[in-house]
N, C-alpha and C. Protein backbone atom coordinates (compact mmCIF):
# COMPACT_ATOMS: atom_id res chain seq x y z
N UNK A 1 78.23 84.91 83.89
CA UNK A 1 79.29 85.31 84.80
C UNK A 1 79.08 84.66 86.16
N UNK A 2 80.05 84.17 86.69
CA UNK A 2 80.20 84.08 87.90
C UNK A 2 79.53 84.60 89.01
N UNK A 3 78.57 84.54 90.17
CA UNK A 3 78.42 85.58 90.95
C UNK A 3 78.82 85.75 92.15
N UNK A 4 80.08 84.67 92.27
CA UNK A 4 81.11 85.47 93.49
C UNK A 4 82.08 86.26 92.92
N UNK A 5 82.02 86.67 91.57
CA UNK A 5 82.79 87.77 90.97
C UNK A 5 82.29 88.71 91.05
N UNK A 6 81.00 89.31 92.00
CA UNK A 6 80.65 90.09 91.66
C UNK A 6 80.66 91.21 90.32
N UNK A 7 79.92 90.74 89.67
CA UNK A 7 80.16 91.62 88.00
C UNK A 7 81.82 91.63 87.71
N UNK A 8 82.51 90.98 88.07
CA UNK A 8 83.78 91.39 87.59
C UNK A 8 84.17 90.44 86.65
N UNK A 9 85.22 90.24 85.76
CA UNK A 9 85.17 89.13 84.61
C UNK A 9 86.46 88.92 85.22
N UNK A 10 87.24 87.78 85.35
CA UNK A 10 88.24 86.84 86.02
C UNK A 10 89.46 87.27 85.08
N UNK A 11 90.17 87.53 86.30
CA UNK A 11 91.67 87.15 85.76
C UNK A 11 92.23 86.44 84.07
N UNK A 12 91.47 85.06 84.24
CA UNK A 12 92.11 84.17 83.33
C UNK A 12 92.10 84.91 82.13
N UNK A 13 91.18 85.84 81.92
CA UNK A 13 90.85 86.58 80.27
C UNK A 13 92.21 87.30 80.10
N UNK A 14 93.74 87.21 81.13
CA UNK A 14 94.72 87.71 81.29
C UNK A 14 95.47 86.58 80.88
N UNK A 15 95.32 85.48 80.61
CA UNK A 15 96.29 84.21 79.92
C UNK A 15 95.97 84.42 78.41
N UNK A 16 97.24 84.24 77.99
CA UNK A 16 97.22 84.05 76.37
C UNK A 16 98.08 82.92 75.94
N UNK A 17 97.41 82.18 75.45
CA UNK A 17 98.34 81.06 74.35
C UNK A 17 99.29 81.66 73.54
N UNK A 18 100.48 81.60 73.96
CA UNK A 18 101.75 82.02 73.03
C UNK A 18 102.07 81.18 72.64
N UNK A 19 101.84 79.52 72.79
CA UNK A 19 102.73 78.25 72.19
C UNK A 19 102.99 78.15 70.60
N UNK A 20 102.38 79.02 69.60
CA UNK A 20 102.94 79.29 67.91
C UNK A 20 103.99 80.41 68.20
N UNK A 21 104.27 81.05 69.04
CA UNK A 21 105.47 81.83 68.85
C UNK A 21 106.62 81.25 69.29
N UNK A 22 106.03 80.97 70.74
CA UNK A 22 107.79 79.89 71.28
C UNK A 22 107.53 78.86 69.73
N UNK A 23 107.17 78.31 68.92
CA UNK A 23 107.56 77.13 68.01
C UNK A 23 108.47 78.41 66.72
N UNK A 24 107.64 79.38 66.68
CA UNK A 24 108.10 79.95 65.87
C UNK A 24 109.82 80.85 65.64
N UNK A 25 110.29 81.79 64.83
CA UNK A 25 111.51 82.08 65.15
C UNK A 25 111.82 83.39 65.89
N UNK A 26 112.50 83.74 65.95
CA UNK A 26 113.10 85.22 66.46
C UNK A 26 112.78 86.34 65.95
N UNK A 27 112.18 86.93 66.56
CA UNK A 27 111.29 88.56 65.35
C UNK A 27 110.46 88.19 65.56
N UNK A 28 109.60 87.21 65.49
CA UNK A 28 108.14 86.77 65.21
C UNK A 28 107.68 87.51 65.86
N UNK A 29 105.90 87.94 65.89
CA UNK A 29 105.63 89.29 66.45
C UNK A 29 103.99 88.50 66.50
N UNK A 30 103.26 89.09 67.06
CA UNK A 30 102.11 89.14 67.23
C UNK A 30 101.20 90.28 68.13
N UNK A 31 100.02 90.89 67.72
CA UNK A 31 99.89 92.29 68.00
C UNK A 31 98.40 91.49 68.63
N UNK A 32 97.77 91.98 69.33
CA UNK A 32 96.27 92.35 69.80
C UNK A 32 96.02 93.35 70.56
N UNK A 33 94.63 93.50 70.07
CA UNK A 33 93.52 94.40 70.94
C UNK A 33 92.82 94.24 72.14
N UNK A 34 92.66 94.56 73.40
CA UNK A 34 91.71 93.90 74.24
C UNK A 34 90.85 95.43 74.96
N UNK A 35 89.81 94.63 75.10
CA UNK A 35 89.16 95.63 75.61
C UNK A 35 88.06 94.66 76.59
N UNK A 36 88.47 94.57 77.80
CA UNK A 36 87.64 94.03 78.96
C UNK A 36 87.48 95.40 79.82
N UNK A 37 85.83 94.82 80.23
CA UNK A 37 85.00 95.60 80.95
C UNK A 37 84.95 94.90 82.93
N UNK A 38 85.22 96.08 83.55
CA UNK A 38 84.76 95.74 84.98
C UNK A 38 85.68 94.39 85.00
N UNK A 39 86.96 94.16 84.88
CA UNK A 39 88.01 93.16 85.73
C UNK A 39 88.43 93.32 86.88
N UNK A 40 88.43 91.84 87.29
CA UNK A 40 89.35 91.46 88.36
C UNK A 40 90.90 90.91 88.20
N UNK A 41 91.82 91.50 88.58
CA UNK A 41 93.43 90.99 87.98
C UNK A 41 93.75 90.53 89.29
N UNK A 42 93.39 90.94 90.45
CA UNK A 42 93.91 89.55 91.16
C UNK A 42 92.65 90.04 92.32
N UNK A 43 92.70 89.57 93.49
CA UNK A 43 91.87 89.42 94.80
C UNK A 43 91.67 90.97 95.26
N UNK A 44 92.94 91.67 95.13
CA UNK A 44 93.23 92.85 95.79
C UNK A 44 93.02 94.11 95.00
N UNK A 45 92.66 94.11 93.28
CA UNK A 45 92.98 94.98 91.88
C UNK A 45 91.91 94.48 91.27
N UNK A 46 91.00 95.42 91.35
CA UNK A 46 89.91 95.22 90.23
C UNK A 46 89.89 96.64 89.34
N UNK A 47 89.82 96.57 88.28
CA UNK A 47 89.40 97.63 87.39
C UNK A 47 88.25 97.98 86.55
N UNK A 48 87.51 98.95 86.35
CA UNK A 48 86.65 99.65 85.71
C UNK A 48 86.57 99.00 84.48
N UNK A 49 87.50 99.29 83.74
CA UNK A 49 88.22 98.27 82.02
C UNK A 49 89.40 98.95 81.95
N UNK A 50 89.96 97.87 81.01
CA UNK A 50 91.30 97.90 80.88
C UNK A 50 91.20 97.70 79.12
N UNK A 51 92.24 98.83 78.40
CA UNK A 51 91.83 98.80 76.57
C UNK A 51 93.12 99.02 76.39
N UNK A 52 93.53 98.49 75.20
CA UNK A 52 94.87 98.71 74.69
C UNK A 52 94.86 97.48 73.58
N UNK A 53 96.69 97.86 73.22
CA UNK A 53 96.99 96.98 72.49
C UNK A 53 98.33 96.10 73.29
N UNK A 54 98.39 95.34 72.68
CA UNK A 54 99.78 94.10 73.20
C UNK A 54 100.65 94.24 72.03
N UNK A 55 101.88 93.81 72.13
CA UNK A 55 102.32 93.11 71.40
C UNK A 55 103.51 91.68 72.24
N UNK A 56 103.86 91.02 71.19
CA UNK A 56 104.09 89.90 71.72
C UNK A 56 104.96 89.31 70.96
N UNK A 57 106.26 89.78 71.00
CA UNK A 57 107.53 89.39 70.28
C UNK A 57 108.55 88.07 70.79
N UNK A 58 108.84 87.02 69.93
CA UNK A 58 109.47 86.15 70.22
C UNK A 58 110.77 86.65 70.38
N UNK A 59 111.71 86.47 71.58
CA UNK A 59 113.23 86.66 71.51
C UNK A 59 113.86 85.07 71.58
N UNK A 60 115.11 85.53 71.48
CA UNK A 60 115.88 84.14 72.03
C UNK A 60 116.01 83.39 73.38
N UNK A 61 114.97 84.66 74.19
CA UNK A 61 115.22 83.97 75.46
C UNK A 61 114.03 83.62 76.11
N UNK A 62 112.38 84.16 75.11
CA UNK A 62 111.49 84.16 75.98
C UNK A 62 110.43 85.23 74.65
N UNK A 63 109.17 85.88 75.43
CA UNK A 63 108.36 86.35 75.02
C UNK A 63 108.54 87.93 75.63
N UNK A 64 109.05 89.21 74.46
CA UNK A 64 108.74 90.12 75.10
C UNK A 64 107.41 90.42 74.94
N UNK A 65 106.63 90.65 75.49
CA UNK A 65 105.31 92.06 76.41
C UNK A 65 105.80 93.30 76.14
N UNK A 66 104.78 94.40 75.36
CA UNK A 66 105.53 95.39 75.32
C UNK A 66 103.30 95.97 74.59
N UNK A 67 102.92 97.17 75.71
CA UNK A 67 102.06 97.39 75.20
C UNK A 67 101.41 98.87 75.94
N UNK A 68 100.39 99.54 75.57
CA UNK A 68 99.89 100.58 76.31
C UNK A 68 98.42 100.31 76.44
N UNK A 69 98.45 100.27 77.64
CA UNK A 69 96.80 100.23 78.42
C UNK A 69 96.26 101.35 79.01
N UNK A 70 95.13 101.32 79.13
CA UNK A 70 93.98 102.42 79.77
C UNK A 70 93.10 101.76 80.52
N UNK A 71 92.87 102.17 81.90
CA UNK A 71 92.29 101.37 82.55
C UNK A 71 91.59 102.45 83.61
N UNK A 72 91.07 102.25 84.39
CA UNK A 72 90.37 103.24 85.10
C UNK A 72 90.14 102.68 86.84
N UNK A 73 90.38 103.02 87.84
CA UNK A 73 90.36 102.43 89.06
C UNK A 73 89.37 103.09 89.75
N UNK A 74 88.90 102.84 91.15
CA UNK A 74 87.84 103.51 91.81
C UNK A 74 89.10 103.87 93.62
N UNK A 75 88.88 104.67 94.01
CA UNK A 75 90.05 105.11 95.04
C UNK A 75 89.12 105.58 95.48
N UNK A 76 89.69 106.41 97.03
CA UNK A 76 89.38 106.99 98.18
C UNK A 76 89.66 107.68 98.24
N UNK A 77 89.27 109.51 97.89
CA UNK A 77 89.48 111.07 98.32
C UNK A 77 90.47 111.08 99.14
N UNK A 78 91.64 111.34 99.43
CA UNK A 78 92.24 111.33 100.50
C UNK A 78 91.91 112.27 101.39
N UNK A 79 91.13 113.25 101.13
CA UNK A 79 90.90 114.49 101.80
C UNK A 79 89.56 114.13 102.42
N UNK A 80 88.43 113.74 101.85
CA UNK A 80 87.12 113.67 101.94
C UNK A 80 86.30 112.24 102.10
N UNK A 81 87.25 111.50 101.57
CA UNK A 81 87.39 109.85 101.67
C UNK A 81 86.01 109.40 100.48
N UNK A 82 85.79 110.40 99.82
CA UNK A 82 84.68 109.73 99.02
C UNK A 82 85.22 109.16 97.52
N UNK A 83 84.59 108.13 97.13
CA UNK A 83 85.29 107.31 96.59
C UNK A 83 84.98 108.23 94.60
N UNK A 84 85.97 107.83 94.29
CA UNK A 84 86.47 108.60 93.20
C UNK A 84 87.06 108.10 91.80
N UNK A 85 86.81 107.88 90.52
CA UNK A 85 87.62 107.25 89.54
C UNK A 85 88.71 107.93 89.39
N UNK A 86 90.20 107.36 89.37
CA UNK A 86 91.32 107.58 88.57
C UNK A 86 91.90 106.72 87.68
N UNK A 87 91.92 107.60 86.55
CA UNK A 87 92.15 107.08 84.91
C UNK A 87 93.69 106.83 85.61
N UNK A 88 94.51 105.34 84.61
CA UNK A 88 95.52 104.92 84.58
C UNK A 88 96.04 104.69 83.23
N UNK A 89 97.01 105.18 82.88
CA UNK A 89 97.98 104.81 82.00
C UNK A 89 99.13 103.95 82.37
N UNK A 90 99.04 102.72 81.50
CA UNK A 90 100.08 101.40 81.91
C UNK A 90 100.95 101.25 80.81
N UNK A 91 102.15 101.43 81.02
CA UNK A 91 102.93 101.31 80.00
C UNK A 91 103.70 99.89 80.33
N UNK A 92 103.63 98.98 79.46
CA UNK A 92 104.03 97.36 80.10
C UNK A 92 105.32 96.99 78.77
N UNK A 93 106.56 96.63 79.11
CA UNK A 93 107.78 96.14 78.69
C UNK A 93 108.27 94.85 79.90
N UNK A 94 108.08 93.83 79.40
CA UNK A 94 108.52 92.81 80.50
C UNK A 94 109.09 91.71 79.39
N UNK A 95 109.99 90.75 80.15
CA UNK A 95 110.37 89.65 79.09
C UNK A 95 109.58 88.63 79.93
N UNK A 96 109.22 87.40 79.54
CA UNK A 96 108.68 86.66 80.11
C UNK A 96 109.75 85.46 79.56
N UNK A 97 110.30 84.49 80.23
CA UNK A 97 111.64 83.79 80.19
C UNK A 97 110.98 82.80 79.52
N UNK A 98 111.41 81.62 78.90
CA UNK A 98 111.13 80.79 78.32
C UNK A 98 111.63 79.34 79.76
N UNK A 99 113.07 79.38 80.00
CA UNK A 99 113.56 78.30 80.78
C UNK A 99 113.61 79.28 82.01
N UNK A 100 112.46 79.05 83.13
CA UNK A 100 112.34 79.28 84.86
C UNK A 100 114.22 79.35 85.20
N UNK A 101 114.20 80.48 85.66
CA UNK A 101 115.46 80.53 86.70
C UNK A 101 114.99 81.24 87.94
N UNK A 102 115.86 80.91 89.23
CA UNK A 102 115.66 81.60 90.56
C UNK A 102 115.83 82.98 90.28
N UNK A 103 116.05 83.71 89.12
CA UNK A 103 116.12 85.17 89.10
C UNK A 103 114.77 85.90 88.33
N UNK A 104 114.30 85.19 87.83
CA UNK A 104 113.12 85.23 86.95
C UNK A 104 111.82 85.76 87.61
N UNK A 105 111.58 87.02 87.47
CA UNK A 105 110.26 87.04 88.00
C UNK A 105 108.92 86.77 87.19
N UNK A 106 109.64 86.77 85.94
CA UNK A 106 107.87 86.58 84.97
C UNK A 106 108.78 85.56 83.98
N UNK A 107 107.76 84.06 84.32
CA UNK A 107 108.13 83.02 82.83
C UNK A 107 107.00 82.71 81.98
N UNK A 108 107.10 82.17 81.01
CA UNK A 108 105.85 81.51 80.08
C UNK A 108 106.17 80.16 80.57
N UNK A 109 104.85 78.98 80.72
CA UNK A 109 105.05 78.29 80.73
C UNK A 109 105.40 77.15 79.84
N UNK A 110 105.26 75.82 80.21
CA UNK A 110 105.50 74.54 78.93
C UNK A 110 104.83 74.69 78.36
N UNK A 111 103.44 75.05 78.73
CA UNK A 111 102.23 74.97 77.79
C UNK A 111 102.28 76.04 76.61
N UNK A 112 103.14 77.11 76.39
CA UNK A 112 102.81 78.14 75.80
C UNK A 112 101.70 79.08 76.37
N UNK A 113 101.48 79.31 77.55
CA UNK A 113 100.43 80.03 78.43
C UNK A 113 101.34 81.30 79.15
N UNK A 114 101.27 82.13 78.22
CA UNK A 114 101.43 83.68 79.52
C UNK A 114 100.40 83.90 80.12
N UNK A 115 100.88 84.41 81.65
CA UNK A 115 99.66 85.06 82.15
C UNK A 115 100.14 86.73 82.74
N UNK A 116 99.06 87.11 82.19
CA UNK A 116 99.93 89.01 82.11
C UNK A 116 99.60 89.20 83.27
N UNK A 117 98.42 88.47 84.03
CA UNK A 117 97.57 89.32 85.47
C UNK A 117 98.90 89.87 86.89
N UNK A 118 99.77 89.21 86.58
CA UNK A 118 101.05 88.95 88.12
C UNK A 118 101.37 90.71 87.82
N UNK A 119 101.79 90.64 86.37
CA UNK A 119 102.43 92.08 86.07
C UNK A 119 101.87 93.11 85.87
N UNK A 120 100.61 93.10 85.22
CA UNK A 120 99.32 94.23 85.00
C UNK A 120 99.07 94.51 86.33
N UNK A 121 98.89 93.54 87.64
CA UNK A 121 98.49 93.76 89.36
C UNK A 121 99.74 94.64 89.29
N UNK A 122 101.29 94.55 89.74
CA UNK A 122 102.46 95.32 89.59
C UNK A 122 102.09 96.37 89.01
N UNK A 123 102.02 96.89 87.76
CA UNK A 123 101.86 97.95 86.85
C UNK A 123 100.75 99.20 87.72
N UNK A 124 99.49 98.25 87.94
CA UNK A 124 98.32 99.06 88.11
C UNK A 124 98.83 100.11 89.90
N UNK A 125 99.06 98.83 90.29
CA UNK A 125 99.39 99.19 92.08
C UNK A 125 100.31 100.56 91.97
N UNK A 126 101.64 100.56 91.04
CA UNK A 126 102.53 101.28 90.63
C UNK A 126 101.38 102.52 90.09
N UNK A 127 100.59 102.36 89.28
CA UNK A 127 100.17 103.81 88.56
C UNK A 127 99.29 104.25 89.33
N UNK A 128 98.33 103.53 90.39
CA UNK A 128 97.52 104.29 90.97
C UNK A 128 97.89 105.26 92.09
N UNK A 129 97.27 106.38 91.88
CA UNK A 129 97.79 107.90 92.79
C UNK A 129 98.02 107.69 94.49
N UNK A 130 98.89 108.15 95.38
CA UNK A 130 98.86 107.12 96.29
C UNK A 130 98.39 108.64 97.58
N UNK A 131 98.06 109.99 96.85
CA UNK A 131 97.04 110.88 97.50
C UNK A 131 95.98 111.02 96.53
N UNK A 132 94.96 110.32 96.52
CA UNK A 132 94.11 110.89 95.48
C UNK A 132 92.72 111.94 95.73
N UNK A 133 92.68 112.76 94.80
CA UNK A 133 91.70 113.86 94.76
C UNK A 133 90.17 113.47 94.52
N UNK A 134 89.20 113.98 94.75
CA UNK A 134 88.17 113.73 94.24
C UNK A 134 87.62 115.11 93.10
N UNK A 135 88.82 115.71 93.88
CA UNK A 135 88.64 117.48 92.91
C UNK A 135 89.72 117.86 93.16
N UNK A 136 90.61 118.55 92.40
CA UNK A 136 91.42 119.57 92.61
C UNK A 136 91.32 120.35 94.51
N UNK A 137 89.99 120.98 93.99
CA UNK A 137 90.01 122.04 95.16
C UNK A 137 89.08 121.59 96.56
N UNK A 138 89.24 120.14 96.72
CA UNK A 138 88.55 118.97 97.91
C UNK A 138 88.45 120.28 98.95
N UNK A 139 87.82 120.09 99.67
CA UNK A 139 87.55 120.71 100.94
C UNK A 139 87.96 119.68 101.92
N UNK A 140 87.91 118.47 102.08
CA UNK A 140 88.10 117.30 102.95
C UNK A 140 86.82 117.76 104.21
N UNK A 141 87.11 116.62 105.20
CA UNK A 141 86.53 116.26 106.50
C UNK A 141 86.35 117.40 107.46
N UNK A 142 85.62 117.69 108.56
CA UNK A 142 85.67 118.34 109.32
C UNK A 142 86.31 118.19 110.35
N UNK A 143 87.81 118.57 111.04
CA UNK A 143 88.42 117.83 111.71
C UNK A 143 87.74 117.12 113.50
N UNK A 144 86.69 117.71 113.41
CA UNK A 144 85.78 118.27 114.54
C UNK A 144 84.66 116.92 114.58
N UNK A 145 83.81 117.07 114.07
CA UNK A 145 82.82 115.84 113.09
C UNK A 145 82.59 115.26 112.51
N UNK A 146 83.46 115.35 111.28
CA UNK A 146 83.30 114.71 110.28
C UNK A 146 82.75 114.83 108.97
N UNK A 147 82.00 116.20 109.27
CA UNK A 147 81.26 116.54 108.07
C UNK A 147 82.14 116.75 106.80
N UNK A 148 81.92 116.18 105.59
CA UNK A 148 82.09 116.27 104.55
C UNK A 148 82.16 117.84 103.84
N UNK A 149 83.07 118.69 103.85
CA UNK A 149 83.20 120.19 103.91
C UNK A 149 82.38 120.57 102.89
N UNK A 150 82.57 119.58 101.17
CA UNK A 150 82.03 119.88 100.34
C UNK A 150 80.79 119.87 100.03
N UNK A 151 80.23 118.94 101.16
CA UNK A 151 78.29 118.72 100.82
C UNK A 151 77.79 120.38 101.87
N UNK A 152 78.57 120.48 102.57
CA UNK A 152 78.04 121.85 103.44
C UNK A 152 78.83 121.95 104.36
N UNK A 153 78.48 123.42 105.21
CA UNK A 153 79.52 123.45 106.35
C UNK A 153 79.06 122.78 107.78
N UNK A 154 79.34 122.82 108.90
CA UNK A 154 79.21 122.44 109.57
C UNK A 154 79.58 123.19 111.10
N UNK A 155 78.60 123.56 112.00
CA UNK A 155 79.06 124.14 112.79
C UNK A 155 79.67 124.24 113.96
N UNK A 156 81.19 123.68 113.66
CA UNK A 156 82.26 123.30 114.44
C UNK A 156 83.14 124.96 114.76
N UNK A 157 83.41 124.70 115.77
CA UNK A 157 84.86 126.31 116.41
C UNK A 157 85.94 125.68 115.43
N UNK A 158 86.25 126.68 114.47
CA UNK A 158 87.13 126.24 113.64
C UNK A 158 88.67 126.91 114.11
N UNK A 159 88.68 127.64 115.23
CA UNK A 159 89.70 128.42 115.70
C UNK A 159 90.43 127.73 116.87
N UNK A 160 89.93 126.49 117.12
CA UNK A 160 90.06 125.81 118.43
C UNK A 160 91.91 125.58 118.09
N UNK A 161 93.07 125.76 118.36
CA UNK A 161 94.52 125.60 118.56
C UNK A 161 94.91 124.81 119.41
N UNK A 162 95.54 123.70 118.94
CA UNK A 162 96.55 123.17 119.51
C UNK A 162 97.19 124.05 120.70
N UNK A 163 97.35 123.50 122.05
CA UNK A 163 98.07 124.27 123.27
C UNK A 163 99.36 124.70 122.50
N UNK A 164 100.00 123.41 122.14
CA UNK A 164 101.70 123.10 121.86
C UNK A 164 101.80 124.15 120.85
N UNK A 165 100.96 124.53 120.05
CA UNK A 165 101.64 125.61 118.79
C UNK A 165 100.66 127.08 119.66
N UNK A 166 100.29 127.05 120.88
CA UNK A 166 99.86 128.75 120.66
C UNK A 166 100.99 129.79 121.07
N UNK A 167 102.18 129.35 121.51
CA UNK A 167 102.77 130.11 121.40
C UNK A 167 103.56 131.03 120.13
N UNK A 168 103.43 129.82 118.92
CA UNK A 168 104.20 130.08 117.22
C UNK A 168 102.59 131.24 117.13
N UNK A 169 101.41 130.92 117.56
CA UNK A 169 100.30 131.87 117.03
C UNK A 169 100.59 133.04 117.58
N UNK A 170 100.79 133.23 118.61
CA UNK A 170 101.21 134.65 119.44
C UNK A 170 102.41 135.06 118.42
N UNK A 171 103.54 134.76 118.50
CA UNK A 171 104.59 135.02 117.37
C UNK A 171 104.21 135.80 116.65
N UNK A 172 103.34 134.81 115.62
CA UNK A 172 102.56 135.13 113.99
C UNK A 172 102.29 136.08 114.36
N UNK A 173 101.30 136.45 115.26
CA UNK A 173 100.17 137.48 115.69
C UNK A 173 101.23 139.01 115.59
N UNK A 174 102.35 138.64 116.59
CA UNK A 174 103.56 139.68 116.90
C UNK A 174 104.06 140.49 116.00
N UNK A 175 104.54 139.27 114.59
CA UNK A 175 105.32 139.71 113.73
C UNK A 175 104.12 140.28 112.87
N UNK A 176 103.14 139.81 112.61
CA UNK A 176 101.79 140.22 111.58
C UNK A 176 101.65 142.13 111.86
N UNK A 177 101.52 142.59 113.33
CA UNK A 177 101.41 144.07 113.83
C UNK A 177 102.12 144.94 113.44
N UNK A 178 102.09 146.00 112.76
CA UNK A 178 102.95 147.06 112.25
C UNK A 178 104.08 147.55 113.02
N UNK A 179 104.72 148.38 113.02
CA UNK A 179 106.18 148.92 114.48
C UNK A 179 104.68 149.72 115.27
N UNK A 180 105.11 149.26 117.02
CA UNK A 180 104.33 149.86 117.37
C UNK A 180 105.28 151.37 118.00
């Protein structure tokens, strides 16, 4: 491996030779398995692994893509900021054009070379959680210090109020008191 990939295995394992299907006819089908460990799909999207199956149907206009992946990402607690796996489910339907037009966002090339990485980056960006948990019941940050709520507490005035809302607290306080 590479070691400015840091452990990650490259993109390219995301190109597939389709050039026997574009020769071939309409229906033609072709199925695989992949199961890569610790990828990189582009500069910005690396994943844990990515497992599934493909398939890879010739149309009249191009190559449909049509497959279900499992892949796993590493994120940031939004609450606590500690970094966290979230499992992804990728559900991928794309045509990939045969003849490039200005409307075309995904083609195969002359060579018979798809490359899935443009749309799997799309897919993944799309499925990953955009508040993510590290638990259900996060405690998050200390707004005070910083302390991490869940490793312990921390002994910050947790009663300290905003000036601008103590008047809504007086309110609360008002309406909270029985008829006096």
């Amino acid at each position: 491996m590479n070691p400015s990939n840091n452990g990650y295995v490259p993109a390219r394992v995301l190109k597939f030779q389709l050039g026997f299907l574009l020769e071939g006819t309409r229906g033609q089908i072709s199925e695989t398995e992949i199961d890569i460990p610790r990828l990189r799909v582009a500069e910005d999207v690396t994943v844990d692994f990515l497992r599934g199956a493909l398939r890879f149907s010739r149309t009249s206009r191009g190559i449909l893509v049509q497959g279900l992946l499992h892949s796993q990402v590493v994120v940031e607690c939004s609450r606590c900021l500690t970094e966290t796996p979230a499992l992804l489910t990728i559900q991928l339907e794309e045509l990939y054009l045969i003849q490039p037009n200005t409307y075309a966002e995904f083609t195969i090339g002359e060579d018979g070379v798809l490359d899935l990485a443009p749309l799997l980056r799309q897919e993944i960006i799309l499925e990953t959680p955009t508040t993510p948990l590290c638990k259900p019941n996060c405690l998050g940050l200390c707004p005070e210090c910083g302390q991490n709520l869940n490793e312990g507490t921390c002994s910050c005035q947790r009663e300290v109020i905003d000036p601008r809302l103590a008047a809504l607290k007086a309110l609360r306080e008002k309406l909270s008191k029985p008829n006096e």
